[in-house]
C-alpha atoms as a PDB file:
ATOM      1  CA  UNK A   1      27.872   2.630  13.479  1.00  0.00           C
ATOM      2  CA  UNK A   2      24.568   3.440  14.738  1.00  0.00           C
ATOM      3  CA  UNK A   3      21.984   2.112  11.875  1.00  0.00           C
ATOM      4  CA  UNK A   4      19.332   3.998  10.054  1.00  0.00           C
ATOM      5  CA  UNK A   5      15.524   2.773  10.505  1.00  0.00           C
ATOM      6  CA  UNK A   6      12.457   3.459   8.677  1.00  0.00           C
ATOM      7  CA  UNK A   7       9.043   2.399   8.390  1.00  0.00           C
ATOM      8  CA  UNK A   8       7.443   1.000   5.160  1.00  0.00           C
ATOM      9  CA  UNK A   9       3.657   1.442   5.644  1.00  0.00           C
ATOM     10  CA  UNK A  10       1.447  -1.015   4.197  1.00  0.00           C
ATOM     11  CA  UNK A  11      -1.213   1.091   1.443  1.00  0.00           C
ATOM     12  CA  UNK A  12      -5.136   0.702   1.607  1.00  0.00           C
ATOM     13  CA  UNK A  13      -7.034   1.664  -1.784  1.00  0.00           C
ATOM     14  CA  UNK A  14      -9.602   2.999   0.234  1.00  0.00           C
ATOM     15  CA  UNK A  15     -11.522   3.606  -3.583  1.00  0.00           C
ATOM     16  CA  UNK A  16     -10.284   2.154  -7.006  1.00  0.00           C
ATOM     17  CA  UNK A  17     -11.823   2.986 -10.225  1.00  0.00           C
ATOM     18  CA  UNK A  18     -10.034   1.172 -13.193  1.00  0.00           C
ATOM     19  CA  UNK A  19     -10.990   3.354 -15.812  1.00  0.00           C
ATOM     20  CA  UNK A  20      -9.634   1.152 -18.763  1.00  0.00           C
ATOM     21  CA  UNK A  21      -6.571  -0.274 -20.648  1.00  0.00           C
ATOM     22  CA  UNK A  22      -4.158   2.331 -21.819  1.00  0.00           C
ATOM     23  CA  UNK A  23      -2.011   2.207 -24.925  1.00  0.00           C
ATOM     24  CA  UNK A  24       1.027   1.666 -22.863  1.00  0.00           C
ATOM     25  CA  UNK A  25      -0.310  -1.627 -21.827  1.00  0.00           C
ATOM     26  CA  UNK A  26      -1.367  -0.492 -18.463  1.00  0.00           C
ATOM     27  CA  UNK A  27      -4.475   0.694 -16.886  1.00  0.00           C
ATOM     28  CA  UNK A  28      -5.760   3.749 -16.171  1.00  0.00           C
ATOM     29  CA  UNK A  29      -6.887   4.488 -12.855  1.00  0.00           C
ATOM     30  CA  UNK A  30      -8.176   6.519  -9.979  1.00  0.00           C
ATOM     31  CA  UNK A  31      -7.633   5.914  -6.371  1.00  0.00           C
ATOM     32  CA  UNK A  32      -7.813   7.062  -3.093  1.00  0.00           C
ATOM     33  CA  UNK A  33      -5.100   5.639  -1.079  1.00  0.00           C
ATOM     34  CA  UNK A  34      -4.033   6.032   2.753  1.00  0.00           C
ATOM     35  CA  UNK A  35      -1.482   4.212   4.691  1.00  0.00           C
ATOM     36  CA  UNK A  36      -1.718   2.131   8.105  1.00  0.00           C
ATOM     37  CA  UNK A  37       0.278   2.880  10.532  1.00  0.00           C
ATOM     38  CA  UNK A  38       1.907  -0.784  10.879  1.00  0.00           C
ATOM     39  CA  UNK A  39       4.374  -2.379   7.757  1.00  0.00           C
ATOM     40  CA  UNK A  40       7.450  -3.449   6.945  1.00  0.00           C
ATOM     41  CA  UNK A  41      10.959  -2.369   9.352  1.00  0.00           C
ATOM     42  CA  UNK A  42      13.651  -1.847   7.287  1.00  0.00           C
ATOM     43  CA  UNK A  43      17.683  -0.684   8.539  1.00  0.00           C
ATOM     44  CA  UNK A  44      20.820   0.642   6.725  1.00  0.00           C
ATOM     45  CA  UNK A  45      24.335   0.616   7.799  1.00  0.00           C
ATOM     46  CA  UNK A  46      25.774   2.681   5.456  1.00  0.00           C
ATOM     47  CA  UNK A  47      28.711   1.784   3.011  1.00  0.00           C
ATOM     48  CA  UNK A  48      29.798   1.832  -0.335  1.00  0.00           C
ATOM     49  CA  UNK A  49      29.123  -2.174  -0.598  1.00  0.00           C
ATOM     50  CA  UNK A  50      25.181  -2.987  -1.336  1.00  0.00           C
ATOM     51  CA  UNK A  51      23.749  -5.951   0.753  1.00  0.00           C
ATOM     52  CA  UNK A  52      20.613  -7.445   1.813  1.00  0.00           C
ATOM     53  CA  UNK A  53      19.105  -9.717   4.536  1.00  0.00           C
ATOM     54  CA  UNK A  54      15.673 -10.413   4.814  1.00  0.00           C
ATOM     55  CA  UNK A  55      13.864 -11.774   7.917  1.00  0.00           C
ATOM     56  CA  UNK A  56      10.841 -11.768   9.392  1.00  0.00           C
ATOM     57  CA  UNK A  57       7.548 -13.883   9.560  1.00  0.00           C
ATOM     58  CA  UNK A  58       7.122 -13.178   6.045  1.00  0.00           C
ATOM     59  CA  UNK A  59      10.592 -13.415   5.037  1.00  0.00           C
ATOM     60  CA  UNK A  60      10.982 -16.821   3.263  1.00  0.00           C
ATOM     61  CA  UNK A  61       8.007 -15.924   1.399  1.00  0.00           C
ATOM     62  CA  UNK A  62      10.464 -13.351  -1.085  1.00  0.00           C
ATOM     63  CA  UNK A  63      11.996 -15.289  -3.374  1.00  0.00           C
ATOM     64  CA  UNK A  64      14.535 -13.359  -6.371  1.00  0.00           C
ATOM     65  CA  UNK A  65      14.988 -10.224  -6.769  1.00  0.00           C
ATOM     66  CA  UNK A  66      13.452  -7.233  -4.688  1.00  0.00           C
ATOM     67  CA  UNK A  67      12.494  -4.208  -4.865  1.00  0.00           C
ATOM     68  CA  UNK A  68      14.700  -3.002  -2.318  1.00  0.00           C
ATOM     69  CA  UNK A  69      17.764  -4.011  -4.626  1.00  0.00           C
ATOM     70  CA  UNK A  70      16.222  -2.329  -7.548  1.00  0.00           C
ATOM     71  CA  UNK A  71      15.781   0.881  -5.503  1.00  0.00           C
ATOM     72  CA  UNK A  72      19.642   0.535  -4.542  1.00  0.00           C
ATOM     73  CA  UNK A  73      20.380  -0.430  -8.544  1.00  0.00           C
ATOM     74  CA  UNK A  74      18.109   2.904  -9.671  1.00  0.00           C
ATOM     75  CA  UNK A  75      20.374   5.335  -7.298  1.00  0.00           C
ATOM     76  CA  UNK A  76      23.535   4.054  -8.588  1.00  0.00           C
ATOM     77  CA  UNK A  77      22.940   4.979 -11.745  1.00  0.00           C
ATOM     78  CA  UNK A  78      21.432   8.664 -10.850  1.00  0.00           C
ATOM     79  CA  UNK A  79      23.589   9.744  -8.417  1.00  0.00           C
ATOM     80  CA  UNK A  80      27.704   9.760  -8.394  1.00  0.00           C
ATOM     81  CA  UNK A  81      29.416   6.934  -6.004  1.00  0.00           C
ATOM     82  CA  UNK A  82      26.842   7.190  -3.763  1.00  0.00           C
ATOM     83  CA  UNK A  83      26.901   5.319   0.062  1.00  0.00           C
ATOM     84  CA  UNK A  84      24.431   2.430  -0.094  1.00  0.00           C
ATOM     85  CA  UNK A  85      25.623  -0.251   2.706  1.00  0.00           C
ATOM     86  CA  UNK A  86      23.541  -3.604   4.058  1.00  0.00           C
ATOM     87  CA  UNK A  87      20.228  -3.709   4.562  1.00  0.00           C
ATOM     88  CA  UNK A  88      17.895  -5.751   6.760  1.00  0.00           C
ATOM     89  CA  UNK A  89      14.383  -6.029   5.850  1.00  0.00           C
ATOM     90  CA  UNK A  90      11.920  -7.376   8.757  1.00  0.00           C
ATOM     91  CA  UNK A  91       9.280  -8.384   6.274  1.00  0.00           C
ATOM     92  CA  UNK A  92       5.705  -8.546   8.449  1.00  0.00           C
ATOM     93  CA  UNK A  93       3.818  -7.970   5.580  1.00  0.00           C
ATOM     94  CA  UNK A  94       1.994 -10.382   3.628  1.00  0.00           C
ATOM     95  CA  UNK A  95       3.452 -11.239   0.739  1.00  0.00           C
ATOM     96  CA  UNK A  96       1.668 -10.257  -2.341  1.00  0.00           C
ATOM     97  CA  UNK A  97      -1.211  -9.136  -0.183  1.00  0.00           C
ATOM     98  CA  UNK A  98      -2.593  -6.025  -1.996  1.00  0.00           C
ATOM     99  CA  UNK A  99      -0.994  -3.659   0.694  1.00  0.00           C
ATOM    100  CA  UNK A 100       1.624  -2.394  -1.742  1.00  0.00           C
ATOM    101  CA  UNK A 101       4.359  -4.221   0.367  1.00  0.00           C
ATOM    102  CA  UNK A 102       7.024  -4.097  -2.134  1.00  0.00           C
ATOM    103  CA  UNK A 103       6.169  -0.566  -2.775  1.00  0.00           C
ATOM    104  CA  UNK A 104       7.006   0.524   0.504  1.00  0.00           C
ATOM    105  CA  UNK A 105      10.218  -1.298   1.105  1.00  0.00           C
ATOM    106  CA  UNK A 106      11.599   0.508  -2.097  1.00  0.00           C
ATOM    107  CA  UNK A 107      10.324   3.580  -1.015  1.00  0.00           C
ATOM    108  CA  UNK A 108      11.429   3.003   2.971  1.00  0.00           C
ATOM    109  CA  UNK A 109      14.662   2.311   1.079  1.00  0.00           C
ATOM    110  CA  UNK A 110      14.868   5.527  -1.345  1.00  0.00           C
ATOM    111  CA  UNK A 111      14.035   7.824   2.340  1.00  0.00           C
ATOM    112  CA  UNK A 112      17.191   5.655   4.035  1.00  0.00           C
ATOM    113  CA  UNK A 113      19.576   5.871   0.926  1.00  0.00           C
ATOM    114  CA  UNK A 114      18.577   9.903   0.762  1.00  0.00           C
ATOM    115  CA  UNK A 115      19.278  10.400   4.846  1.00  0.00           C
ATOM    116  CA  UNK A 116      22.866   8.354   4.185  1.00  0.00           C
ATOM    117  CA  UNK A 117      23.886  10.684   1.413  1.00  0.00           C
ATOM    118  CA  UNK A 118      22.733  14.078   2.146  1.00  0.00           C
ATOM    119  CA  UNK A 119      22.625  16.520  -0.474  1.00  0.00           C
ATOM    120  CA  UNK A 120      22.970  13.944  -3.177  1.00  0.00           C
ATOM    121  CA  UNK A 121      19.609  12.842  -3.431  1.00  0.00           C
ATOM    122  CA  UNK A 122      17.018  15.337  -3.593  1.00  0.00           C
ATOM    123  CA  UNK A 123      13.228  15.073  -3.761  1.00  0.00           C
ATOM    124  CA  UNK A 124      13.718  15.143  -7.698  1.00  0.00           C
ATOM    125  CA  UNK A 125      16.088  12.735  -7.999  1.00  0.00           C
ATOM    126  CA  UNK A 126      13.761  10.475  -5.724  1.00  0.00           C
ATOM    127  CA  UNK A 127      10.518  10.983  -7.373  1.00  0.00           C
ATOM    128  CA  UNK A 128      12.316  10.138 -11.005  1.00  0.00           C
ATOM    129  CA  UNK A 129      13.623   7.078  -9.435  1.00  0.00           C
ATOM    130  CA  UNK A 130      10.580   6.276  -7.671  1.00  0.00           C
ATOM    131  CA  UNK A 131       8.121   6.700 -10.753  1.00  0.00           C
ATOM    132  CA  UNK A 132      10.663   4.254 -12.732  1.00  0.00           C
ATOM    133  CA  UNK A 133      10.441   1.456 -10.425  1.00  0.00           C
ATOM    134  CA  UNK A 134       6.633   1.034 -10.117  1.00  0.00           C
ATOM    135  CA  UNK A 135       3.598   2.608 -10.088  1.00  0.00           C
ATOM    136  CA  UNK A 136       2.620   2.745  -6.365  1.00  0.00           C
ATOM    137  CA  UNK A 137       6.195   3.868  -5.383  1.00  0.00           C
ATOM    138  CA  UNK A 138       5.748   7.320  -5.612  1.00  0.00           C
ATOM    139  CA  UNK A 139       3.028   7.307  -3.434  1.00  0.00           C
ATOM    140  CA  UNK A 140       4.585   5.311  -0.444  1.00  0.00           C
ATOM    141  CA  UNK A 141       7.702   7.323  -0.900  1.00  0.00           C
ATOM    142  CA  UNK A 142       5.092  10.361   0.957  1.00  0.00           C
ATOM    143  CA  UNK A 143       2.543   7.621   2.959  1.00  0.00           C
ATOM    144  CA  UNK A 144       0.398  10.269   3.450  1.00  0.00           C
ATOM    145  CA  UNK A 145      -3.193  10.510   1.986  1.00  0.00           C
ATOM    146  CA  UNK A 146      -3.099  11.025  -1.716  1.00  0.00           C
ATOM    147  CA  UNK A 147      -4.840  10.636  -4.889  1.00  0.00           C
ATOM    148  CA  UNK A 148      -3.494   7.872  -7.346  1.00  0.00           C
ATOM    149  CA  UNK A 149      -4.205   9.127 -11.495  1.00  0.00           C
ATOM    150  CA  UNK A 150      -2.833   7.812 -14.498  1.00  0.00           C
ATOM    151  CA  UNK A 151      -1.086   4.715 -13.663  1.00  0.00           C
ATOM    152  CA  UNK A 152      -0.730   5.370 -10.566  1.00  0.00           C
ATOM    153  CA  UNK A 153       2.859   7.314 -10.697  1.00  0.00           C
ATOM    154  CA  UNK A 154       0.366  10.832 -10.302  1.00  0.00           C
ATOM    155  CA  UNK A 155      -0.066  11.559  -6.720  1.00  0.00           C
ATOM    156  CA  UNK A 156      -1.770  14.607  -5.278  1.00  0.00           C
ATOM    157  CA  UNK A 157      -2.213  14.946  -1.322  1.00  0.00           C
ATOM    158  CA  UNK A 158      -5.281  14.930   0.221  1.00  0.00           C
ATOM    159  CA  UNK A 159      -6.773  16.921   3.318  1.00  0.00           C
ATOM    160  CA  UNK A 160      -8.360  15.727   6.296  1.00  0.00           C
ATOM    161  CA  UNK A 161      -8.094  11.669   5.995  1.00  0.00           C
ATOM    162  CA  UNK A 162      -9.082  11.033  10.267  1.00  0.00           C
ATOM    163  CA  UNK A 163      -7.307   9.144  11.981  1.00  0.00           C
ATOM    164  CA  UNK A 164      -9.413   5.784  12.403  1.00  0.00           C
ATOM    165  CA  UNK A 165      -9.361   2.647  13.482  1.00  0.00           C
ATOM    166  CA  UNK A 166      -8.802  -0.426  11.390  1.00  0.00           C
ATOM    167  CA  UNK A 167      -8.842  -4.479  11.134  1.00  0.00           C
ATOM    168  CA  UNK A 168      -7.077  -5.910   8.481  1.00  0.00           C
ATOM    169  CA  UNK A 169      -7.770  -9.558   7.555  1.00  0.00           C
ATOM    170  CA  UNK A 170      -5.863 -11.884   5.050  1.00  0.00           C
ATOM    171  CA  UNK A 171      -6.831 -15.586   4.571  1.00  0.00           C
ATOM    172  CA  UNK A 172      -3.464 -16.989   4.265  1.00  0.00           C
ATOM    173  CA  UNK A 173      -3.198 -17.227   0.749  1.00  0.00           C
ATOM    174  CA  UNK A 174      -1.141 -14.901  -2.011  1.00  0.00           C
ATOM    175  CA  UNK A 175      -3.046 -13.476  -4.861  1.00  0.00           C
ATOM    176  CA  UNK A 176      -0.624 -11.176  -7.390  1.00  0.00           C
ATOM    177  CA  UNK A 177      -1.531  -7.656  -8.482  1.00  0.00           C
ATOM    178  CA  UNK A 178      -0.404  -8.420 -12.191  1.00  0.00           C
ATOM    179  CA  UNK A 179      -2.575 -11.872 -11.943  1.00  0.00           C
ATOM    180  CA  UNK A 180      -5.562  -9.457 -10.570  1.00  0.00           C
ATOM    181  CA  UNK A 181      -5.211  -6.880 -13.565  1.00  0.00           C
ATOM    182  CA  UNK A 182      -4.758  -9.611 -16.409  1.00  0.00           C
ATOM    183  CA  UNK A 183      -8.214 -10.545 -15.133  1.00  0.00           C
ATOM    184  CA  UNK A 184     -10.244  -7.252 -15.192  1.00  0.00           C
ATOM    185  CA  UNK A 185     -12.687  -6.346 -18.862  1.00  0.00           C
ATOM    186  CA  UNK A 186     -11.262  -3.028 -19.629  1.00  0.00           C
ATOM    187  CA  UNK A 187     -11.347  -1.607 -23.050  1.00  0.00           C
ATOM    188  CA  UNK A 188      -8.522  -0.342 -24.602  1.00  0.00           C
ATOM    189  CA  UNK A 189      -8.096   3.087 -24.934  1.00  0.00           C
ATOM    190  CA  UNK A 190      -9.869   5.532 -24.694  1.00  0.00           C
ATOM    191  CA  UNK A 191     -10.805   4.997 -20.873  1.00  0.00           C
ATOM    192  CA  UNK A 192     -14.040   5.637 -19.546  1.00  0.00           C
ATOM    193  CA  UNK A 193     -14.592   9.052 -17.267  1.00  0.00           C
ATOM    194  CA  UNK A 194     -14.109   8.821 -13.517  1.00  0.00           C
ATOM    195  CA  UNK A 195     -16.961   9.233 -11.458  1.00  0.00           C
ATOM    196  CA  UNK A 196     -15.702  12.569 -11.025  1.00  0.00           C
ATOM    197  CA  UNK A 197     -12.100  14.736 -10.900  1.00  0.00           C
ATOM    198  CA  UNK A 198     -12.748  16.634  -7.547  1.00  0.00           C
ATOM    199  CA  UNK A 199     -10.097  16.445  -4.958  1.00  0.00           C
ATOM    200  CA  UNK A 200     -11.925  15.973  -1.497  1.00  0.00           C
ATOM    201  CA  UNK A 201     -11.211  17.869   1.711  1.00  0.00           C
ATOM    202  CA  UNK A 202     -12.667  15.485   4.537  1.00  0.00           C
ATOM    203  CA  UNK A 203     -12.525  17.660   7.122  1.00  0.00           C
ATOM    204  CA  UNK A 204     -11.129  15.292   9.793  1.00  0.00           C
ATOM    205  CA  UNK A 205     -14.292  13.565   9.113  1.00  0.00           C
ATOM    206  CA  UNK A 206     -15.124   9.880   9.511  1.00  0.00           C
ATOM    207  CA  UNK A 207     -18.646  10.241   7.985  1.00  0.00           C
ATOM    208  CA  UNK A 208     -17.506  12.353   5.348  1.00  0.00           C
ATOM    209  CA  UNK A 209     -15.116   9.756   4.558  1.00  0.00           C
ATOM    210  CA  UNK A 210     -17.488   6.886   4.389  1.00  0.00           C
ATOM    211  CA  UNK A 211     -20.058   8.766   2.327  1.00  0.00           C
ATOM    212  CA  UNK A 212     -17.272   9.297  -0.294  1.00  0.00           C
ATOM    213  CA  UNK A 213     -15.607   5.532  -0.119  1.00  0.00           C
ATOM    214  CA  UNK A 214     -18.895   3.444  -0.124  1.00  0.00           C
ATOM    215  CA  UNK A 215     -20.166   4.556  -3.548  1.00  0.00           C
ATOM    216  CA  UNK A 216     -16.877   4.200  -5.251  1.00  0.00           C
ATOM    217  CA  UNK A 217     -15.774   1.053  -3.935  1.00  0.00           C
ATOM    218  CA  UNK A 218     -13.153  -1.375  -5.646  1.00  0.00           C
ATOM    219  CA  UNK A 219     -13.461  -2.166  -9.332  1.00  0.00           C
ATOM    220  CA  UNK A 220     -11.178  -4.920  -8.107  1.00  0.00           C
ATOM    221  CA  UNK A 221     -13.395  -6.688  -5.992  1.00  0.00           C
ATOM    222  CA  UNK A 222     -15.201  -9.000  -8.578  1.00  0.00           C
ATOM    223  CA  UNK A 223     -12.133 -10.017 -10.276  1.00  0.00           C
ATOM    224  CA  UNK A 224     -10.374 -10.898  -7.193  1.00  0.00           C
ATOM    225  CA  UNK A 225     -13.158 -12.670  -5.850  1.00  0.00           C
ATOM    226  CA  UNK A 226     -13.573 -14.776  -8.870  1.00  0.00           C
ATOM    227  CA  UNK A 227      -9.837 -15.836  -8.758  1.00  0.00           C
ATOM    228  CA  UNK A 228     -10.006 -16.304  -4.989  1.00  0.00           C
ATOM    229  CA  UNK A 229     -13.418 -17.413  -3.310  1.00  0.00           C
ATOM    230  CA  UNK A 230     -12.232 -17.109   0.207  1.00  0.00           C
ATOM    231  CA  UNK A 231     -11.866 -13.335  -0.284  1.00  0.00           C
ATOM    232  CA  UNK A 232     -15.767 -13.596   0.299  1.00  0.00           C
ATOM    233  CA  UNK A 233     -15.266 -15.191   3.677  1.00  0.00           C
ATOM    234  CA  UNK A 234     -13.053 -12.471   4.539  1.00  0.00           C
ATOM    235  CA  UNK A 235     -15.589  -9.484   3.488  1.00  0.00           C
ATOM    236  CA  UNK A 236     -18.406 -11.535   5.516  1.00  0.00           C
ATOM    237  CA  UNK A 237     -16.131 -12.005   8.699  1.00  0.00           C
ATOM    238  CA  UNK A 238     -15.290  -7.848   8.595  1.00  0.00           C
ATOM    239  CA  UNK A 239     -19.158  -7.358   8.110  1.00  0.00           C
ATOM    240  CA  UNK A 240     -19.670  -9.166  11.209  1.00  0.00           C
ATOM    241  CA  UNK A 241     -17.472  -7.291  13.719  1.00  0.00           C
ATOM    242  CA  UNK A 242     -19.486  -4.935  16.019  1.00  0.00           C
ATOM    243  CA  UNK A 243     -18.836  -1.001  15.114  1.00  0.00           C
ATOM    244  CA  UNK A 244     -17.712  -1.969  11.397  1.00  0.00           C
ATOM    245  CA  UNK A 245     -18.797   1.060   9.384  1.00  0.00           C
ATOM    246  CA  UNK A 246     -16.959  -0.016   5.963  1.00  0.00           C
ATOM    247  CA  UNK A 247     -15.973  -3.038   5.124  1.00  0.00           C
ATOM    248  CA  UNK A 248     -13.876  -3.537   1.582  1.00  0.00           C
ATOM    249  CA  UNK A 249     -11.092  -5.285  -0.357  1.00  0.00           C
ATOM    250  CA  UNK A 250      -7.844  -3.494   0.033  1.00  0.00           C
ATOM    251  CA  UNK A 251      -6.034  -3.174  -3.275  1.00  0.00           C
ATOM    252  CA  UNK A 252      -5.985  -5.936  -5.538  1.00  0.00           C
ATOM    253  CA  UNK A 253      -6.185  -8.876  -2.090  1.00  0.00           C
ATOM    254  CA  UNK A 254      -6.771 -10.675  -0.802  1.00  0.00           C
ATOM    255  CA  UNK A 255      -6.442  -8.349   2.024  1.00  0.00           C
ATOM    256  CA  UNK A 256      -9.517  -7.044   3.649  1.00  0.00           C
ATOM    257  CA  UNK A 257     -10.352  -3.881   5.852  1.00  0.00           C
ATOM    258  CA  UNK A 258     -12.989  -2.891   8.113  1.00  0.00           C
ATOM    259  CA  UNK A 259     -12.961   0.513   9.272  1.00  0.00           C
ATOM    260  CA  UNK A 260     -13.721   2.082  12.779  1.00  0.00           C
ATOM    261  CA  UNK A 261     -14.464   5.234  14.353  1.00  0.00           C
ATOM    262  CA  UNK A 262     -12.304   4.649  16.942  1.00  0.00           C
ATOM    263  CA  UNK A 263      -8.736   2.742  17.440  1.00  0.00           C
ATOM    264  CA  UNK A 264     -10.570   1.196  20.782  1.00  0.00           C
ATOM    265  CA  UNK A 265     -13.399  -0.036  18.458  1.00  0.00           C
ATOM    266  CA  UNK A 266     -10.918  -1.801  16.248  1.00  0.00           C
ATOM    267  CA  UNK A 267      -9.647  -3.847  18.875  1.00  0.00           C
ATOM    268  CA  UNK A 268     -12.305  -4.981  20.341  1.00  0.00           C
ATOM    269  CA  UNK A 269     -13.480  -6.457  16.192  1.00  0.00           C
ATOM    270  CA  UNK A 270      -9.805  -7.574  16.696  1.00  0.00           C
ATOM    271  CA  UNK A 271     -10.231  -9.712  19.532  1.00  0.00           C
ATOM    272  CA  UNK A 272     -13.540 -11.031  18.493  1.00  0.00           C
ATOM    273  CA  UNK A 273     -12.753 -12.030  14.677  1.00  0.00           C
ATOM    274  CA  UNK A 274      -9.462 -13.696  16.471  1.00  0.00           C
ATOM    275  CA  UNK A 275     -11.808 -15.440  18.425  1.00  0.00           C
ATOM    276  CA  UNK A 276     -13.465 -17.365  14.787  1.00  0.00           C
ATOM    277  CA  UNK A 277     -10.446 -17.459  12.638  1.00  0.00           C
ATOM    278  CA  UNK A 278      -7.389 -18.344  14.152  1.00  0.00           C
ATOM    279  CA  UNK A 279      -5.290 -19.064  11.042  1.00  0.00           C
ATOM    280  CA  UNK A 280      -5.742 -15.626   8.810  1.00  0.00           C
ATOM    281  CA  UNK A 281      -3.384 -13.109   9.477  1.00  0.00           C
ATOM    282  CA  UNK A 282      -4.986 -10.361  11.495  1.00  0.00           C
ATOM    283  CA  UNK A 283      -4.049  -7.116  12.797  1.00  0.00           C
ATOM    284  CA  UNK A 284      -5.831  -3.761  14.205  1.00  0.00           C
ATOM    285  CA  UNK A 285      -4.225  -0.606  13.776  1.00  0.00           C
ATOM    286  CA  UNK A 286      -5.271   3.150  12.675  1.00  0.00           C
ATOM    287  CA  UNK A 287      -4.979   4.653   9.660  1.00  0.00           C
ATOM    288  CA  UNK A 288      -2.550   7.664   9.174  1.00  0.00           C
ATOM    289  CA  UNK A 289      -4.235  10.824   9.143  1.00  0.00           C
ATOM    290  CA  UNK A 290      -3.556  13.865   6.621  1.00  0.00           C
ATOM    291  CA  UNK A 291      -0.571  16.391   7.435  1.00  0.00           C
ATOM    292  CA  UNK A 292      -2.920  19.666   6.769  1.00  0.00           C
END
């Protein structure tokens, strides 16, 4: 049986306003999110029996349960007898990286469980079982350019993201979201405004882009930094790299990006922040561009 195959895209918070504690325990926030076209490979043979194998440079570093099996879990009880079969996750992710890893696998595995039982599970059924198993899942279950609100389960698209270049840098070292957020001052309820509630068109734009990212920033940063130094190292390195035009924290870290103009340009800061740090994890890609 020829196996299914998808793609779980790792997530950049390009912006990240956390607006304050909500009553529900978790934070309100507003976000700007893309996705890179590089992540995690995942592969279904379809059955009625669930299984899992994990591999991958990153593999050993999942321990428990995953988010994969709690996707699988979620569609049993939604849909009737429904195919689910053995998976193999090729994990080249960092774990707990800020890149929404875990995210994506469910999702990646939501889009493979709906392609092995067509007509059972509709976008409906996906989003309600997407928005119960975390708050960035309903987000990677589109990877496309969105806008994160609430707690992150509100997504609405976004027009002309370009298609740039990217380096993305991670020290070596695991930093969890939850650990990140337990950190962060916000008041309880009610939250502060956003900077503002506009949607933005960028018009294919990478200037347009920057000029909306660099004033918003990550209200992340600080926290992170304070709970991991060498997340300063990182931001320096990116600053360093010849045609770096942002340079930022990507979700909660310790994951870095620098952003290009150009796929070409990314490579070249690829090869030359290879050349000074040898041990991070390091990789240049682009970053997906809207669907208009």
């Amino acid at each position: 049986m020829t196996a299914l195959r998808d793609t779980a895209r790792a997530k950049l918070n390009l912006t990240l306003e956390v607006l304050g504690r909500r009553a529900d325990g978790y934070h309100e926030v507003r976000s700007l999110v893309a996705f890179a076209e590089l992540g995690d490979s995942l592969e279904l043979e379809s059955g009625h029996e669930f299984a899992l194998a994990i591999d991958g440079p990153f593999g050993s570093a999942l321990h428990g349960e995953n988010l994969v099996t709690a996707a699988a879990e979620a569609v049993k009880v939604i849909a009737p007898a429904p195919k689910l079969g053995h998976f193999r996750l090729t994990k080249t992710l960092p774990v707990a990286a800020g890149l929404g890893g875990g995210s994506a696998d469910a999702a990646a595995a939501l889009r493979l469980l709906a392609r092995a039982n067509p007509g059972v599970l509709g976008p409906a059924a996906l989003a309600e079982i997407a928005a119960g198993l975390g708050s960035d899942v309903t987000a990677c279950l589109e990877s496309r350019p969105a806008l994160m609100t609430g707690r992150g389960q509100t997504v609405t698209a976004v027009r002309g993201i370009p298609a740039c270049g990217i380096v993305l840098a991670n020290p070596g070292i695991q930093l969890a979201t939850a650990n990140v957020y337990a950190a962060v001052d916000a008041a309880a309820n009610p939250c502060k405004e956003p900077r503002d509630r506009v949607v933005p068109d960028f018009g294919g734009s990478v200037a347009r882009l920057i000029d909306y990212v660099a004033p918003r920033g990550n209200d992340l940063e600080a926290v992170a930094r304070r709970l991991a130094p060498v997340i300063g190292e990182v931001l320096a390195a990116l600053k360093r790299l010849d045609g770096a035009r942002l340079v930022q924290l990507a979700g909660s870290g310790p994951t870095c990006f620098a952003l290009f103009a150009t796929e070409d340009e990314a490579n070249r800061g690829l090869t030359q922040i290879n050349a000074a740090q040898s041990s991070w994890w390091v990789k240049a890609t682009t970053l997906g561009a809207s669907v208009d």
